[in-house]
N, C-alpha and C. Protein backbone atom coordinates (compact mmCIF):
# COMPACT_ATOMS: atom_id res chain seq x y z
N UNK A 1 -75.06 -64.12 25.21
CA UNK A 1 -76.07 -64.48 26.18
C UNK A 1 -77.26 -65.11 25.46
N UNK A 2 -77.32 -66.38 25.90
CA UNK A 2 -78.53 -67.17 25.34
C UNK A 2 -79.57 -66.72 26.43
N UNK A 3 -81.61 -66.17 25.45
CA UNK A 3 -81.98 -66.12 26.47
C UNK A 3 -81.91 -67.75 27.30
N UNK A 4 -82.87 -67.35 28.59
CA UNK A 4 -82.81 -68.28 29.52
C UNK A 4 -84.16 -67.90 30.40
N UNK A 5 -85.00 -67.29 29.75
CA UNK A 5 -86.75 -66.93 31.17
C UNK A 5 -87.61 -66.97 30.03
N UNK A 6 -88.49 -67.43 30.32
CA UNK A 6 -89.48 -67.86 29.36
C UNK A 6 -90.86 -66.69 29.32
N UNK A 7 -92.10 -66.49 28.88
CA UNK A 7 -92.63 -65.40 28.88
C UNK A 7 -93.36 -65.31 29.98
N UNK A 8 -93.54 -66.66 30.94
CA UNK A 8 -94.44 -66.92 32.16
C UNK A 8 -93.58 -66.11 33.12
N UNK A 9 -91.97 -66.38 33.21
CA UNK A 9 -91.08 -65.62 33.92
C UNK A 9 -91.04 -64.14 33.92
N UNK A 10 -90.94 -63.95 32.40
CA UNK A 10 -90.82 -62.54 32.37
C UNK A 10 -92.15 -61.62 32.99
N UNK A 11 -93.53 -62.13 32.47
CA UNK A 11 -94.40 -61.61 33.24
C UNK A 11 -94.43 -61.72 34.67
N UNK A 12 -94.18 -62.32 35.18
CA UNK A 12 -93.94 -62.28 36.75
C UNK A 12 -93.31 -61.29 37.22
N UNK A 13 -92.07 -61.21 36.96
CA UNK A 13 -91.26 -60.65 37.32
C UNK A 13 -91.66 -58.78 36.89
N UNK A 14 -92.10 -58.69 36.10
CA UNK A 14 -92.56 -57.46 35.44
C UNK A 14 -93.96 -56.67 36.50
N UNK A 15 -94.64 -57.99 36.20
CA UNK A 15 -95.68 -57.62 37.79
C UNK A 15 -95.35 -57.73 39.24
N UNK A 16 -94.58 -57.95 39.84
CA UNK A 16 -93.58 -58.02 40.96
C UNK A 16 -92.84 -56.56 41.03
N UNK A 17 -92.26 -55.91 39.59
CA UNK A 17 -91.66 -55.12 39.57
C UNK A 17 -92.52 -53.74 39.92
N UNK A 18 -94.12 -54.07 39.58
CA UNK A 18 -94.69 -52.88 39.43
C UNK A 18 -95.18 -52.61 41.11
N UNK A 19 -95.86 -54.07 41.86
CA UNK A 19 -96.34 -54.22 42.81
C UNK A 19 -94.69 -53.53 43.74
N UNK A 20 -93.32 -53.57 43.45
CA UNK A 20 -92.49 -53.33 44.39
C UNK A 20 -92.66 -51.75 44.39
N UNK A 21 -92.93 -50.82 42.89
CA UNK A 21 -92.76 -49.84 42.66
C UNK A 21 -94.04 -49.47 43.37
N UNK A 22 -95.01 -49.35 43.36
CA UNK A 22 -96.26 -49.11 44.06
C UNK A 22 -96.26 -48.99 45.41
N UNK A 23 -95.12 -50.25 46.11
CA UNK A 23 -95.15 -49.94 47.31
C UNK A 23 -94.08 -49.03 47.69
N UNK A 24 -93.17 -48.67 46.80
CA UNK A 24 -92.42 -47.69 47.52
C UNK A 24 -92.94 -46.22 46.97
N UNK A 25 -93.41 -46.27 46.23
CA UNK A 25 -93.82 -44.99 45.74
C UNK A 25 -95.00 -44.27 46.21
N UNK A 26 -96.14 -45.11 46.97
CA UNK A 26 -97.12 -44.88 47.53
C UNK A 26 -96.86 -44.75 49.31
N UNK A 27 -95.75 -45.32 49.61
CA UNK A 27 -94.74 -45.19 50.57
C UNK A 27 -95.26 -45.86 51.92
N UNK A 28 -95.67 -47.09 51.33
CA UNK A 28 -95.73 -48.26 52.43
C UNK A 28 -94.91 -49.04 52.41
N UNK A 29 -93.56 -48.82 51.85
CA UNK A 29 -92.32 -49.42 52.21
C UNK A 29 -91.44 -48.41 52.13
N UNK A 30 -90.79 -47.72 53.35
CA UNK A 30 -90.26 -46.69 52.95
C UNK A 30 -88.38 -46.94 53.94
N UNK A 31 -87.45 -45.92 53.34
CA UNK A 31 -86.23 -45.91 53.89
C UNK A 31 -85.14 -47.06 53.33
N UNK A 32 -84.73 -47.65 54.22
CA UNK A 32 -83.72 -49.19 53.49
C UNK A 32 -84.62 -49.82 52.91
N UNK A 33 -85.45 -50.55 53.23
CA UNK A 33 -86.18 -51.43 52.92
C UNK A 33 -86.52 -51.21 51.39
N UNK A 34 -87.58 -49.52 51.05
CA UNK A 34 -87.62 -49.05 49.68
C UNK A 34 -86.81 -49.12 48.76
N UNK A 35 -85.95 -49.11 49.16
CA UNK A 35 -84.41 -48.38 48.16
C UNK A 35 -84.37 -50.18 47.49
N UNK A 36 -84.26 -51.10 48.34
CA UNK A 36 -84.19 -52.68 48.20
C UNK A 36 -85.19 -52.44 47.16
N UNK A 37 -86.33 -52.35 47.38
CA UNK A 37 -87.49 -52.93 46.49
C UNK A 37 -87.40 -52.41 45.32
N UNK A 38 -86.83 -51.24 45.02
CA UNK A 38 -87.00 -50.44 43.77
C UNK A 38 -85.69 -51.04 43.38
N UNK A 39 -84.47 -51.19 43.77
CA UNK A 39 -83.66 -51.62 42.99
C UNK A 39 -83.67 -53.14 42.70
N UNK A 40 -84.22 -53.69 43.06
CA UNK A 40 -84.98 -55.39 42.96
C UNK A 40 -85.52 -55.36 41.65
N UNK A 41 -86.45 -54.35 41.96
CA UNK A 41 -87.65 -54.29 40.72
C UNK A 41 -87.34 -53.57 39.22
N UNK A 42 -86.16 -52.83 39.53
CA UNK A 42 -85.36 -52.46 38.30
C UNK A 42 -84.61 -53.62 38.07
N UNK A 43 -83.71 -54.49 38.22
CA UNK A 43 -83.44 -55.77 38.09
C UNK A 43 -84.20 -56.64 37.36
N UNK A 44 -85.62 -56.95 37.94
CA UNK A 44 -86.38 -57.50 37.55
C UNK A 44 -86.70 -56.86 36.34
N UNK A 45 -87.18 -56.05 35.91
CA UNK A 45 -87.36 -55.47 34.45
C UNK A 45 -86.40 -55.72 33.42
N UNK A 46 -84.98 -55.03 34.02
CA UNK A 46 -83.96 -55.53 33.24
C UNK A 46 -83.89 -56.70 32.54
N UNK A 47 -84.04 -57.59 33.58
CA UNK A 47 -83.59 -59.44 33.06
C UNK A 47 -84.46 -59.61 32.03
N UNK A 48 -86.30 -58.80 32.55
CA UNK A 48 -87.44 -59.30 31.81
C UNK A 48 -87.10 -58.77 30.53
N UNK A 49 -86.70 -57.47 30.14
CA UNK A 49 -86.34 -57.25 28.33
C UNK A 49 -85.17 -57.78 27.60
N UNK A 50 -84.15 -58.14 28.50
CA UNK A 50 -83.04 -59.00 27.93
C UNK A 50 -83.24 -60.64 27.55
N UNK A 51 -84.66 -60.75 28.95
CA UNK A 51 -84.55 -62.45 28.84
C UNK A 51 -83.80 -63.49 29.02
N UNK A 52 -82.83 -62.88 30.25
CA UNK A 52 -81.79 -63.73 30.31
C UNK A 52 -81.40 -63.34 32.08
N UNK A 53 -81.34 -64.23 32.67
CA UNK A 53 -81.46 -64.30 33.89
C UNK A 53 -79.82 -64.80 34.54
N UNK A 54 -78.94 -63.70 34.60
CA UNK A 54 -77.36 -64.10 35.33
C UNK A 54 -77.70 -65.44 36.15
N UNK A 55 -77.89 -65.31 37.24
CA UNK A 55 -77.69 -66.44 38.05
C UNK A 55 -78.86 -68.01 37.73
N UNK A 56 -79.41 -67.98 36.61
CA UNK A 56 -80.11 -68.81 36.67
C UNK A 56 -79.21 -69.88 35.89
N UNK A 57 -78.25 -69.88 35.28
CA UNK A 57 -76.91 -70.49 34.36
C UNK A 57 -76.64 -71.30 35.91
N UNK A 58 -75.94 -70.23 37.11
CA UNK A 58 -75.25 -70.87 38.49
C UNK A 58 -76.26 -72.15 38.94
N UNK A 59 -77.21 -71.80 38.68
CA UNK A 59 -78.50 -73.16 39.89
C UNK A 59 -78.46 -74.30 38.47
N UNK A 60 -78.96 -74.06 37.23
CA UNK A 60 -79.07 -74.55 36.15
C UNK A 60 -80.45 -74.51 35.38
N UNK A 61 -81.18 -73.69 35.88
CA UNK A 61 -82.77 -72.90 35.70
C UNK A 61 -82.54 -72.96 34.00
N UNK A 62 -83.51 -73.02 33.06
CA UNK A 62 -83.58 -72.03 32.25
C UNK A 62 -85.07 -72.96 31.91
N UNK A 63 -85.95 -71.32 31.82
CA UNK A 63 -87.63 -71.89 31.38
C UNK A 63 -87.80 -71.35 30.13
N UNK A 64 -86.52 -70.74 29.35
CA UNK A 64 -86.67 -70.69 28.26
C UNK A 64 -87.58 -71.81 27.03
N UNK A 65 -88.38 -71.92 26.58
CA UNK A 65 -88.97 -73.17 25.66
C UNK A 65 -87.91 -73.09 24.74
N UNK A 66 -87.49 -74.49 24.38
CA UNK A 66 -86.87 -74.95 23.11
C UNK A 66 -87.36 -74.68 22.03
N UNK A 67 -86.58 -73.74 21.07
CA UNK A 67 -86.91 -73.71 19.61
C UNK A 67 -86.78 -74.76 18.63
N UNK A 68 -87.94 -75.24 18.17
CA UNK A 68 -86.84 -76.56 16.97
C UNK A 68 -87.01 -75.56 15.86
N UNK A 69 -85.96 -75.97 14.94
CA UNK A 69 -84.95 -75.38 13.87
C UNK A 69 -84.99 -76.68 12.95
């Protein structure tokens, strides 16, 4: 797995993750809906420490910056 999210991505997604956790945990999103957001937002974390985003290969995304070597 080449990464593929760049650090603008990963922070997003990391703050998205916290704002989803906040709302279910403070429980202004609660039942189906919660269960969605928290497992979204674990997702989102995930990708953010791996840096590599599954479906962004399918669309052809990657905001990874080029390393020159």
């Amino acid at each position: 797995m080449k990464p593929n999210m760049g650090t603008a991505d990963r922070i997003i997604r990391v703050l998205l993750a916290a704002v989803f956790a906040y709302l279910y945990f403070s429980g202004t999103v609660t039942g189906t809906w919660g269960l969605v957001l928290v497992i979204l937002g674990a997702v989102f974390v995930l990708t953010s420490v791996i840096s590599f985003c599954p479906l962004y290969p399918l669309v052809g995304i990657n905001t990874c910056p080029k390393k020159n070597n």
